[in-house]
PDB file of N, CA and C in Angstrom:
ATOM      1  N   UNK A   1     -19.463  11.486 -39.979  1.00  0.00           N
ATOM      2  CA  UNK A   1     -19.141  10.885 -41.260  1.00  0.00           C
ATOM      3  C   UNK A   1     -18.097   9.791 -41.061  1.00  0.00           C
ATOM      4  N   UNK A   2     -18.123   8.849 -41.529  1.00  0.00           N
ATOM      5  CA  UNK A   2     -17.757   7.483 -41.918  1.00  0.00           C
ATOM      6  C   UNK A   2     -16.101   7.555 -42.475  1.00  0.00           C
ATOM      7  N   UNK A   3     -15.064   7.267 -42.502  1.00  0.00           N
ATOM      8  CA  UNK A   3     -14.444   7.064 -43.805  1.00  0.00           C
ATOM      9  C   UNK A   3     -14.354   5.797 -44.236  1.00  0.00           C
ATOM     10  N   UNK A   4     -14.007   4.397 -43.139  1.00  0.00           N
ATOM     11  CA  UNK A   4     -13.799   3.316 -44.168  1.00  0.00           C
ATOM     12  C   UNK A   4     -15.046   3.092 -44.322  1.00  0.00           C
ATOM     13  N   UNK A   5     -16.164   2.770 -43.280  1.00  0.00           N
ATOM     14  CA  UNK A   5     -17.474   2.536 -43.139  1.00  0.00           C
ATOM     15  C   UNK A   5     -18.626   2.558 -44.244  1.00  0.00           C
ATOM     16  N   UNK A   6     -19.337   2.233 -44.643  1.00  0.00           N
ATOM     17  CA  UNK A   6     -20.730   2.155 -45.501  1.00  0.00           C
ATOM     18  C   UNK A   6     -21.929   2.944 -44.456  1.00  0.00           C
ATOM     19  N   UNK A   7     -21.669   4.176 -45.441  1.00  0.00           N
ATOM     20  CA  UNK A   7     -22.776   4.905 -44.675  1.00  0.00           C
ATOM     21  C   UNK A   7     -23.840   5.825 -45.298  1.00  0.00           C
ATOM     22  N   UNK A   8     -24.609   6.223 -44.748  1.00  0.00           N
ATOM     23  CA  UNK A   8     -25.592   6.968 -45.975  1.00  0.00           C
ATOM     24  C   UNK A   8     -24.695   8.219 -46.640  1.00  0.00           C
ATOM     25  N   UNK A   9     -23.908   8.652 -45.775  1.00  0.00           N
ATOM     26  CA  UNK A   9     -23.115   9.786 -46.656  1.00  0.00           C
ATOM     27  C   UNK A   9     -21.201   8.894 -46.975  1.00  0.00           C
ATOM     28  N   UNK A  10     -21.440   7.633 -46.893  1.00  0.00           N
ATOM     29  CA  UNK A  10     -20.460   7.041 -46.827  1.00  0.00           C
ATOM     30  C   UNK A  10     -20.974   5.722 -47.810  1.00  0.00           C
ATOM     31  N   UNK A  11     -21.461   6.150 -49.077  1.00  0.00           N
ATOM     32  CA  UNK A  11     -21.961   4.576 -49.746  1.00  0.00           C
ATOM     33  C   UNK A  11     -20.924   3.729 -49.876  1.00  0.00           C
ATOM     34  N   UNK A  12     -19.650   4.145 -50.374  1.00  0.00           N
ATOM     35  CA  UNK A  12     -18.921   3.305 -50.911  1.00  0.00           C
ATOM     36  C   UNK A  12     -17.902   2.610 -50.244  1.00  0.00           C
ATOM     37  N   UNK A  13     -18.129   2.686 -48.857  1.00  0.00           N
ATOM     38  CA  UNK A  13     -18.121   2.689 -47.856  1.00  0.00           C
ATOM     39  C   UNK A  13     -17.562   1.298 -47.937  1.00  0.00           C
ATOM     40  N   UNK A  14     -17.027   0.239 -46.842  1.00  0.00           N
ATOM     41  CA  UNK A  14     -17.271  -1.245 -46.401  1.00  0.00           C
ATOM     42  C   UNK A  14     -18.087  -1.607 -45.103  1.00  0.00           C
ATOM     43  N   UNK A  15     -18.162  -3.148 -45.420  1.00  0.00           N
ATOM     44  CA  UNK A  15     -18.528  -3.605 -43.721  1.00  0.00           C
ATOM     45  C   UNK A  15     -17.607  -3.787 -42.655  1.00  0.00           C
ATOM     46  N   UNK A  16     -17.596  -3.699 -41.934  1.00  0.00           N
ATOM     47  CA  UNK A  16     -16.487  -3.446 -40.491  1.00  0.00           C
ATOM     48  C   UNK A  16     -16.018  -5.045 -40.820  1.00  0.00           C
ATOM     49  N   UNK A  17     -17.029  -5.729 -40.692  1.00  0.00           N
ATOM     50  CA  UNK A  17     -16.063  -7.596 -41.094  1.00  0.00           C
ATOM     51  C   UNK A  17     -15.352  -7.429 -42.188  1.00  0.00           C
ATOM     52  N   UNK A  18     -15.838  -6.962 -43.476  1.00  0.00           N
ATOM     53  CA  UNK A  18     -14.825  -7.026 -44.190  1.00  0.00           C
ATOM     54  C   UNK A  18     -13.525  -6.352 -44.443  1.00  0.00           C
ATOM     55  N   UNK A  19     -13.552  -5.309 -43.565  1.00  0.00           N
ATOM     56  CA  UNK A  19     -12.190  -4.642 -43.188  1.00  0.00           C
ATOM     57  C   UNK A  19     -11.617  -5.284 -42.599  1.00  0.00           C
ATOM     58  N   UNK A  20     -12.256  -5.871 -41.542  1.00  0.00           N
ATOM     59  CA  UNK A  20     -11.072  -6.886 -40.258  1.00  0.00           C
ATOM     60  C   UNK A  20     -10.729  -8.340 -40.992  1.00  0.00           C
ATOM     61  N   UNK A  21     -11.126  -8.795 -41.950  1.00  0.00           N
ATOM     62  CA  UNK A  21     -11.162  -9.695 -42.153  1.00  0.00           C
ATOM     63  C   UNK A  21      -9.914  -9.694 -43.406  1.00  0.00           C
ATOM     64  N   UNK A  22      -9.732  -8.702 -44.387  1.00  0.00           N
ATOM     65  CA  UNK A  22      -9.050  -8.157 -44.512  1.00  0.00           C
ATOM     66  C   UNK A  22      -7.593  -8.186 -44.086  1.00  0.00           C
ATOM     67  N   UNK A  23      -7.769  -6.941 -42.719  1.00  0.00           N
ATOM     68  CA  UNK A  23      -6.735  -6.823 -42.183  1.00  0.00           C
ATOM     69  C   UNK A  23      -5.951  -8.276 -41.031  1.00  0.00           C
ATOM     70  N   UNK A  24      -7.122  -9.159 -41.380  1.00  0.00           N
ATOM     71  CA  UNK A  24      -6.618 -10.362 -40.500  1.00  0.00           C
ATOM     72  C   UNK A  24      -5.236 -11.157 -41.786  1.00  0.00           C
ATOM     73  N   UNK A  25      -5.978 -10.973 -42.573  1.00  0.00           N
ATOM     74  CA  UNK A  25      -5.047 -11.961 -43.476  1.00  0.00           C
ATOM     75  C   UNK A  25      -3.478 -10.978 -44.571  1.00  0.00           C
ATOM     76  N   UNK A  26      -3.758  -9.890 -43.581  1.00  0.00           N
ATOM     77  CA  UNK A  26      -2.489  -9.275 -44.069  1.00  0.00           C
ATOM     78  C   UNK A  26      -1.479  -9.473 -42.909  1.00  0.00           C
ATOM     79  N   UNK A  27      -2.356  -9.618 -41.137  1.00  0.00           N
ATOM     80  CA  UNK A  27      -1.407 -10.165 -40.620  1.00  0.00           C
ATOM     81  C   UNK A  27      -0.879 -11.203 -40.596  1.00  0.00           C
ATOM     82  N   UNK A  28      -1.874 -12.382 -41.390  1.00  0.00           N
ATOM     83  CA  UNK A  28      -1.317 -13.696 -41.401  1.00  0.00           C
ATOM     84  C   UNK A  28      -0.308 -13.467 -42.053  1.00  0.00           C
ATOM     85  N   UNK A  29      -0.087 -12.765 -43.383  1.00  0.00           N
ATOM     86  CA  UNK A  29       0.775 -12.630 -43.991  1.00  0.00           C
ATOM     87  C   UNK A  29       2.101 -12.427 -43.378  1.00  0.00           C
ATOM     88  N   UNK A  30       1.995 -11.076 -42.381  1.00  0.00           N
ATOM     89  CA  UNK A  30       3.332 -10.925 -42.156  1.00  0.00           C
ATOM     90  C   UNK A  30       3.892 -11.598 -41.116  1.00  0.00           C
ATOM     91  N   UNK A  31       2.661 -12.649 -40.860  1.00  0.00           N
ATOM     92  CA  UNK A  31       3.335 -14.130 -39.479  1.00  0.00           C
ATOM     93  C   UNK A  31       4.200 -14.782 -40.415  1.00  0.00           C
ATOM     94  N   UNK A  32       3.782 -15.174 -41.428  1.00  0.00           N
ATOM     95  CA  UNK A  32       4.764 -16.179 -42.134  1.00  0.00           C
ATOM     96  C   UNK A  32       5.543 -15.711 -42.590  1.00  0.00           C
ATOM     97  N   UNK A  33       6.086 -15.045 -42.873  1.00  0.00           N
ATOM     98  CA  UNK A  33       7.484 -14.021 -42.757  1.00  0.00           C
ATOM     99  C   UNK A  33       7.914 -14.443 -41.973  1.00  0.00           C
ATOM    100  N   UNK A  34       7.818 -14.660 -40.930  1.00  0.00           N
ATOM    101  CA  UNK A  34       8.561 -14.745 -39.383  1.00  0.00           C
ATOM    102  C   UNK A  34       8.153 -15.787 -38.679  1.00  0.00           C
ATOM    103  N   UNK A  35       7.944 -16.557 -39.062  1.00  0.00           N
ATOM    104  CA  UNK A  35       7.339 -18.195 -38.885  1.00  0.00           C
ATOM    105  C   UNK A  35       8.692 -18.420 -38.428  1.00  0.00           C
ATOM    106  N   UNK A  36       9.625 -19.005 -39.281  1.00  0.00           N
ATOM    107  CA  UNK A  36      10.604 -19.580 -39.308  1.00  0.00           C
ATOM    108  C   UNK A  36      12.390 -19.133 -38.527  1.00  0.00           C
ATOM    109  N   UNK A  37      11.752 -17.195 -38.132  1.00  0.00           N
ATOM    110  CA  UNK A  37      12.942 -16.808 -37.195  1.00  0.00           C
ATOM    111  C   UNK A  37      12.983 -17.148 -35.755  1.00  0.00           C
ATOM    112  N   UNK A  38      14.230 -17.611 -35.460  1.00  0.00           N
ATOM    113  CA  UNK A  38      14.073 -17.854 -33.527  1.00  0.00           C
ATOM    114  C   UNK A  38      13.940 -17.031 -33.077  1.00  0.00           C
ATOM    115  N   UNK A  39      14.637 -15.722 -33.419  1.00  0.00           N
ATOM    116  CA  UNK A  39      15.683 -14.727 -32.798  1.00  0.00           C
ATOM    117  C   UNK A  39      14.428 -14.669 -31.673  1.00  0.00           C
ATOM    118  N   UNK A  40      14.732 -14.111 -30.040  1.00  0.00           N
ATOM    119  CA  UNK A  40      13.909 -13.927 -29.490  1.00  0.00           C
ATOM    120  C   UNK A  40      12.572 -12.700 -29.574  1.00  0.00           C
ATOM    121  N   UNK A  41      13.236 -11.420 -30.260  1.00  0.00           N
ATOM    122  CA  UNK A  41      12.535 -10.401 -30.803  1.00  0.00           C
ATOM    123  C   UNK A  41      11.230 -10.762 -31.793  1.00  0.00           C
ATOM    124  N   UNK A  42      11.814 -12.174 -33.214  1.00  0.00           N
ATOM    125  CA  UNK A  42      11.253 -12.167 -34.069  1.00  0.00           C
ATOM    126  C   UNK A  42       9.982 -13.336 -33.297  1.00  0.00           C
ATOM    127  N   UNK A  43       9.915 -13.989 -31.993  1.00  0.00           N
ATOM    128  CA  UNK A  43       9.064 -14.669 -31.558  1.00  0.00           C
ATOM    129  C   UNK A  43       8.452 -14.012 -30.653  1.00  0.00           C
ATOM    130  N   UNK A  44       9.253 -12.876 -29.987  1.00  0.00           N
ATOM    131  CA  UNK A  44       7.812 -12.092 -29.205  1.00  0.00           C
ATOM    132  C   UNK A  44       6.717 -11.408 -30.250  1.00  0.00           C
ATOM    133  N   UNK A  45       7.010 -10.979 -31.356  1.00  0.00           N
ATOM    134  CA  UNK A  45       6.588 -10.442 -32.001  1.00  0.00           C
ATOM    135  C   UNK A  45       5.368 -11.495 -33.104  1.00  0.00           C
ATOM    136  N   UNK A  46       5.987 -12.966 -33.110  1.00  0.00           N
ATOM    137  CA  UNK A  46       4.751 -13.861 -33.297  1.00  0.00           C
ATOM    138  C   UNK A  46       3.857 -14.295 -32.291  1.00  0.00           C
ATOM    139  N   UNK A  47       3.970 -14.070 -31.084  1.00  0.00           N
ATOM    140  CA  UNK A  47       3.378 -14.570 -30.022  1.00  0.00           C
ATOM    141  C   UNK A  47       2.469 -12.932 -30.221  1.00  0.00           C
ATOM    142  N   UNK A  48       2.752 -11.766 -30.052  1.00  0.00           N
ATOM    143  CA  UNK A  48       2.122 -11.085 -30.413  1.00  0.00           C
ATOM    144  C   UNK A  48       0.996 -11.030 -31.000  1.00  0.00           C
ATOM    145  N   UNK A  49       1.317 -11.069 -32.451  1.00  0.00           N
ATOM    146  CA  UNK A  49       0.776 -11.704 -33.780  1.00  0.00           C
ATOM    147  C   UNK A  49      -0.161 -12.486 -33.358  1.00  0.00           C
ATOM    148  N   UNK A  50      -0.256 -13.632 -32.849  1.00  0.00           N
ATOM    149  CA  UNK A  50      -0.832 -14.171 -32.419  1.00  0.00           C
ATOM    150  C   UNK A  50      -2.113 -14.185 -31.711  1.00  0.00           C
ATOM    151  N   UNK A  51      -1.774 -13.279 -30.895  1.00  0.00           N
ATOM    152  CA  UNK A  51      -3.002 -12.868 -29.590  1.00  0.00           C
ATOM    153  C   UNK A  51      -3.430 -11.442 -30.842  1.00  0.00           C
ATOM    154  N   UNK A  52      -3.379 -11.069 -31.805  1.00  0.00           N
ATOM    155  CA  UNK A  52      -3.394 -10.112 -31.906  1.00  0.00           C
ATOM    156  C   UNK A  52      -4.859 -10.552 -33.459  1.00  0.00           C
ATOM    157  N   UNK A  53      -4.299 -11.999 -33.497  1.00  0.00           N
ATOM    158  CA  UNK A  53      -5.167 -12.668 -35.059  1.00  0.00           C
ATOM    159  C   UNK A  53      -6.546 -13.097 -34.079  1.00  0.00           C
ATOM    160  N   UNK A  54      -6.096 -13.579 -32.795  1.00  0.00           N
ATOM    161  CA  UNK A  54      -7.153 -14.028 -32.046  1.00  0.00           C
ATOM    162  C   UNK A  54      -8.528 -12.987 -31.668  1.00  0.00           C
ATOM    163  N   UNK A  55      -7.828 -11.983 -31.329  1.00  0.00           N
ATOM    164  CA  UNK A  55      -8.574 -10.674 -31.552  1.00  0.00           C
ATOM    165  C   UNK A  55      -9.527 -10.479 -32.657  1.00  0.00           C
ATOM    166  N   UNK A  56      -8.864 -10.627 -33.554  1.00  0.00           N
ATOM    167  CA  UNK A  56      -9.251 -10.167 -34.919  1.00  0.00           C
ATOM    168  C   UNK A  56     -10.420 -11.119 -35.286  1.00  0.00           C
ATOM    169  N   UNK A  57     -10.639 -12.354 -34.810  1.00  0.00           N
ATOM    170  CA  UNK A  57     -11.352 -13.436 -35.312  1.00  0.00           C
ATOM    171  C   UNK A  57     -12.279 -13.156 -34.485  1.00  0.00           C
ATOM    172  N   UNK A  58     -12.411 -12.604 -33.127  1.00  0.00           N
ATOM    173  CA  UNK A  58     -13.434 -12.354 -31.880  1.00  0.00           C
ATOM    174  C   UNK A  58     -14.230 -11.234 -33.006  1.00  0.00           C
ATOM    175  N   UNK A  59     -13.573  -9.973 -33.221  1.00  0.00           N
ATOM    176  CA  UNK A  59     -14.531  -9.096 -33.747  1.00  0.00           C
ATOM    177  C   UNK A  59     -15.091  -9.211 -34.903  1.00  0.00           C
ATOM    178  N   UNK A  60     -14.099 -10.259 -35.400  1.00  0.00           N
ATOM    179  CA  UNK A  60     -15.003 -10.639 -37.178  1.00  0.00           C
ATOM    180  C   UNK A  60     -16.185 -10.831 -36.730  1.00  0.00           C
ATOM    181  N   UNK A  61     -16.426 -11.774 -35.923  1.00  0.00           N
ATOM    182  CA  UNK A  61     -17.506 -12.812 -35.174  1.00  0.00           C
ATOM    183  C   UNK A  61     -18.345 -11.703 -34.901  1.00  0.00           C
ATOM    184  N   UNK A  62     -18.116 -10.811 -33.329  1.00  0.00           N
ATOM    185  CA  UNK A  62     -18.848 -10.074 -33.846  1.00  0.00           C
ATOM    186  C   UNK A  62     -19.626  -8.813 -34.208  1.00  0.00           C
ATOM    187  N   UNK A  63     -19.303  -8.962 -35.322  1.00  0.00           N
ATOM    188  CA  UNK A  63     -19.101  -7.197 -36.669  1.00  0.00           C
ATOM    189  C   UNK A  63     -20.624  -8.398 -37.144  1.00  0.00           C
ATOM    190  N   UNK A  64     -20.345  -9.787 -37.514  1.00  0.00           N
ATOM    191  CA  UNK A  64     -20.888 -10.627 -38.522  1.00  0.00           C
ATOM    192  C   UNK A  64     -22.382 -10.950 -37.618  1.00  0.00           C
ATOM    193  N   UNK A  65     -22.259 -10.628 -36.294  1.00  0.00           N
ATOM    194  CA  UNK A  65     -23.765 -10.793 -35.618  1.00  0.00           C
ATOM    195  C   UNK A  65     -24.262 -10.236 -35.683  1.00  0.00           C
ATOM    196  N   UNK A  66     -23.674  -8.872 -35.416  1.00  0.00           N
ATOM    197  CA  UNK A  66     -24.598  -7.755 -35.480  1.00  0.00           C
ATOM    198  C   UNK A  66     -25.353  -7.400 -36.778  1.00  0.00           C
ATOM    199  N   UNK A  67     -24.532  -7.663 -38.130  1.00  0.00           N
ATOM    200  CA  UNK A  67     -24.631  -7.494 -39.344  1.00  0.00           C
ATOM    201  C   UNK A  67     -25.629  -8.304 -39.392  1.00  0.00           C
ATOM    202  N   UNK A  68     -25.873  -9.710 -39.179  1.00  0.00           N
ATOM    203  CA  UNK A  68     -27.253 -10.905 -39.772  1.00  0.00           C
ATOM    204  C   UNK A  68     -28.332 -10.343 -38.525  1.00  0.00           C
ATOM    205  N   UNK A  69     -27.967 -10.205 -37.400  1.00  0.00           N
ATOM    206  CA  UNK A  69     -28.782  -9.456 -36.446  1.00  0.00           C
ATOM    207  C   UNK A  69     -29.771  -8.147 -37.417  1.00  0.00           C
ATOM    208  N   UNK A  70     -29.051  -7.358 -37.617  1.00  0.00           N
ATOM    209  CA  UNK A  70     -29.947  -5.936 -38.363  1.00  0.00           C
ATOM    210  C   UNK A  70     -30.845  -6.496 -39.802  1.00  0.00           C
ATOM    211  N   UNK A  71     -30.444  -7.816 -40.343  1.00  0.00           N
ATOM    212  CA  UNK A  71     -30.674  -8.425 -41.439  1.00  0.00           C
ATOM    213  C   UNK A  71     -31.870  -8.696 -41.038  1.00  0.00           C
ATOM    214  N   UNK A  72     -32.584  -9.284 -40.134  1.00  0.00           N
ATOM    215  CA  UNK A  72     -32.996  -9.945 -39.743  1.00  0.00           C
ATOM    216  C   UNK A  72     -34.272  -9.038 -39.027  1.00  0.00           C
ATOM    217  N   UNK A  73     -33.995  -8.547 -38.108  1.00  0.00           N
ATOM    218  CA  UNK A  73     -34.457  -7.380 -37.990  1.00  0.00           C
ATOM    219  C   UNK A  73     -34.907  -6.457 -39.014  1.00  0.00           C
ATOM    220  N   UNK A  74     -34.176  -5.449 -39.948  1.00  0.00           N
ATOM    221  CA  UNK A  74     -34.552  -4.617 -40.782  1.00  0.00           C
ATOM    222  C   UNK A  74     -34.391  -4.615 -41.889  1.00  0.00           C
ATOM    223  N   UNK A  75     -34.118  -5.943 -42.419  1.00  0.00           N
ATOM    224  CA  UNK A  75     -33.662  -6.601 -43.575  1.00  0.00           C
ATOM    225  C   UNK A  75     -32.313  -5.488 -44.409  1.00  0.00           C
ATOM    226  N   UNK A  76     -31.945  -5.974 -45.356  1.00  0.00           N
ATOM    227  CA  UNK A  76     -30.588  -5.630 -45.411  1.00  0.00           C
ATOM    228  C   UNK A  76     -30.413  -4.071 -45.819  1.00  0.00           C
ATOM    229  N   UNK A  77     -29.368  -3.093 -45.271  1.00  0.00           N
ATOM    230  CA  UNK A  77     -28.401  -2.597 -45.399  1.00  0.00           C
ATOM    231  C   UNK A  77     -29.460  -1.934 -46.876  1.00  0.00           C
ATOM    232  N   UNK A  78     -29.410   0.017 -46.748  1.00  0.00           N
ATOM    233  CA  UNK A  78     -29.652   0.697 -48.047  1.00  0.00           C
ATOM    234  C   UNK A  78     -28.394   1.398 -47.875  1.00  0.00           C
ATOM    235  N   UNK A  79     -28.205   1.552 -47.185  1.00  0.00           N
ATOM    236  CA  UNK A  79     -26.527   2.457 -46.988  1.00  0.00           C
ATOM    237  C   UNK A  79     -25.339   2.550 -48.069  1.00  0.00           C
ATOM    238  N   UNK A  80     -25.349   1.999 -48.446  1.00  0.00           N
ATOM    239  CA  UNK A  80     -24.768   1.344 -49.962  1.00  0.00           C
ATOM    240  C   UNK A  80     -25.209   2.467 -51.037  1.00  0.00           C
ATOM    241  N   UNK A  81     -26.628   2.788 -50.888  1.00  0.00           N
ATOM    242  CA  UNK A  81     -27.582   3.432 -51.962  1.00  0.00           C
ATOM    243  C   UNK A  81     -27.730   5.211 -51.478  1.00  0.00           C
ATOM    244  N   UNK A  82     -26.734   4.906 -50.263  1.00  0.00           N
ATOM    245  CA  UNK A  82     -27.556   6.454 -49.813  1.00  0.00           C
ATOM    246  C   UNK A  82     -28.421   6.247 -48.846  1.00  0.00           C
ATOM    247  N   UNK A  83     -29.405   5.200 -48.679  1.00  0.00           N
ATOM    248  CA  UNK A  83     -30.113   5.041 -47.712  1.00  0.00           C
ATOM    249  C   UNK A  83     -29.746   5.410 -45.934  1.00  0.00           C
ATOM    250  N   UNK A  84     -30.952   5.851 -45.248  1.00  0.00           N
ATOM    251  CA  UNK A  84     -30.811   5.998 -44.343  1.00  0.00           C
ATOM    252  C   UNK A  84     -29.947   4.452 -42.913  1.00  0.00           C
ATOM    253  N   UNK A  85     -29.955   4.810 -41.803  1.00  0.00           N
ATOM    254  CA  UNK A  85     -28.945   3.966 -40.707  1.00  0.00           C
ATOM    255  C   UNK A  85     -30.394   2.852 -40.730  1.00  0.00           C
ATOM    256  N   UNK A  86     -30.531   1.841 -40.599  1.00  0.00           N
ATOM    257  CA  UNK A  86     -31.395   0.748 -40.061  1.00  0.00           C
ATOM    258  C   UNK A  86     -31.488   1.449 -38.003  1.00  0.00           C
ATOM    259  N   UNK A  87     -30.394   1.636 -37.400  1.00  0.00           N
ATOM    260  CA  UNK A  87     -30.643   1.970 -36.365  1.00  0.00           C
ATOM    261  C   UNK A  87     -29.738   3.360 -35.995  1.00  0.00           C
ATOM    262  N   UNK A  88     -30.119   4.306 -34.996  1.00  0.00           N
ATOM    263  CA  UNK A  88     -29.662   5.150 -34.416  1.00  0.00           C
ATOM    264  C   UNK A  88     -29.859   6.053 -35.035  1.00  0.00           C
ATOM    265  N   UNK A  89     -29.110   7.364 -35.367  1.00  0.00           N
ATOM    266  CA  UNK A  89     -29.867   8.192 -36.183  1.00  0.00           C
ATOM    267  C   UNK A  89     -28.843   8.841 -37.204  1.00  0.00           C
ATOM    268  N   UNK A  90     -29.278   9.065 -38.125  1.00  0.00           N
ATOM    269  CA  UNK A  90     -28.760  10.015 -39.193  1.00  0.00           C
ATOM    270  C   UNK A  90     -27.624  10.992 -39.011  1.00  0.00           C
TER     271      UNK A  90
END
């Protein structure tokens, strides 16, 4: 079973992009907070940040292939409805 996920026993579920995508722009958020500190702590911690948004944009990418991939393939997503997985099993 699923918890953030969209799944047949998980309708209300989300898409994995839209969680990360999400959670990308809450870290942007707390970059600009700290945009503007030198202190050396508050810039390891944007350099961090950083490699950390870069990440985040790799798996948006791709969560979002696989997603038009299965589209495409098994046309869209019943999971939402209860519907069964497009792939793997139940």
């Amino acid at each position: 079973m699923t918890r953030f996920l969209v799944s047949e026993t998980n309708p209300g579920g989300r898409k994995l992009e839209d969680i990360l995508i999400q959670l990308r722009a809450e870290v942007l958020t707390r970059s600009t907070k700290i945009s503007e500190d030198t202190r050396p702590e508050a810039l390891h911690v944007m350099a961090n940040n950083m490699k950390v948004l870069e990440h985040l944009s790799a798996a948006i990418e791709l969560a979002q292939d696989s997603t038009h991939l299965l589209d495409r393939a098994f046309g869209p997503s019943e999971a939402a409805h209860g519907g069964p997985p497009r792939i793997g099993v139940a």
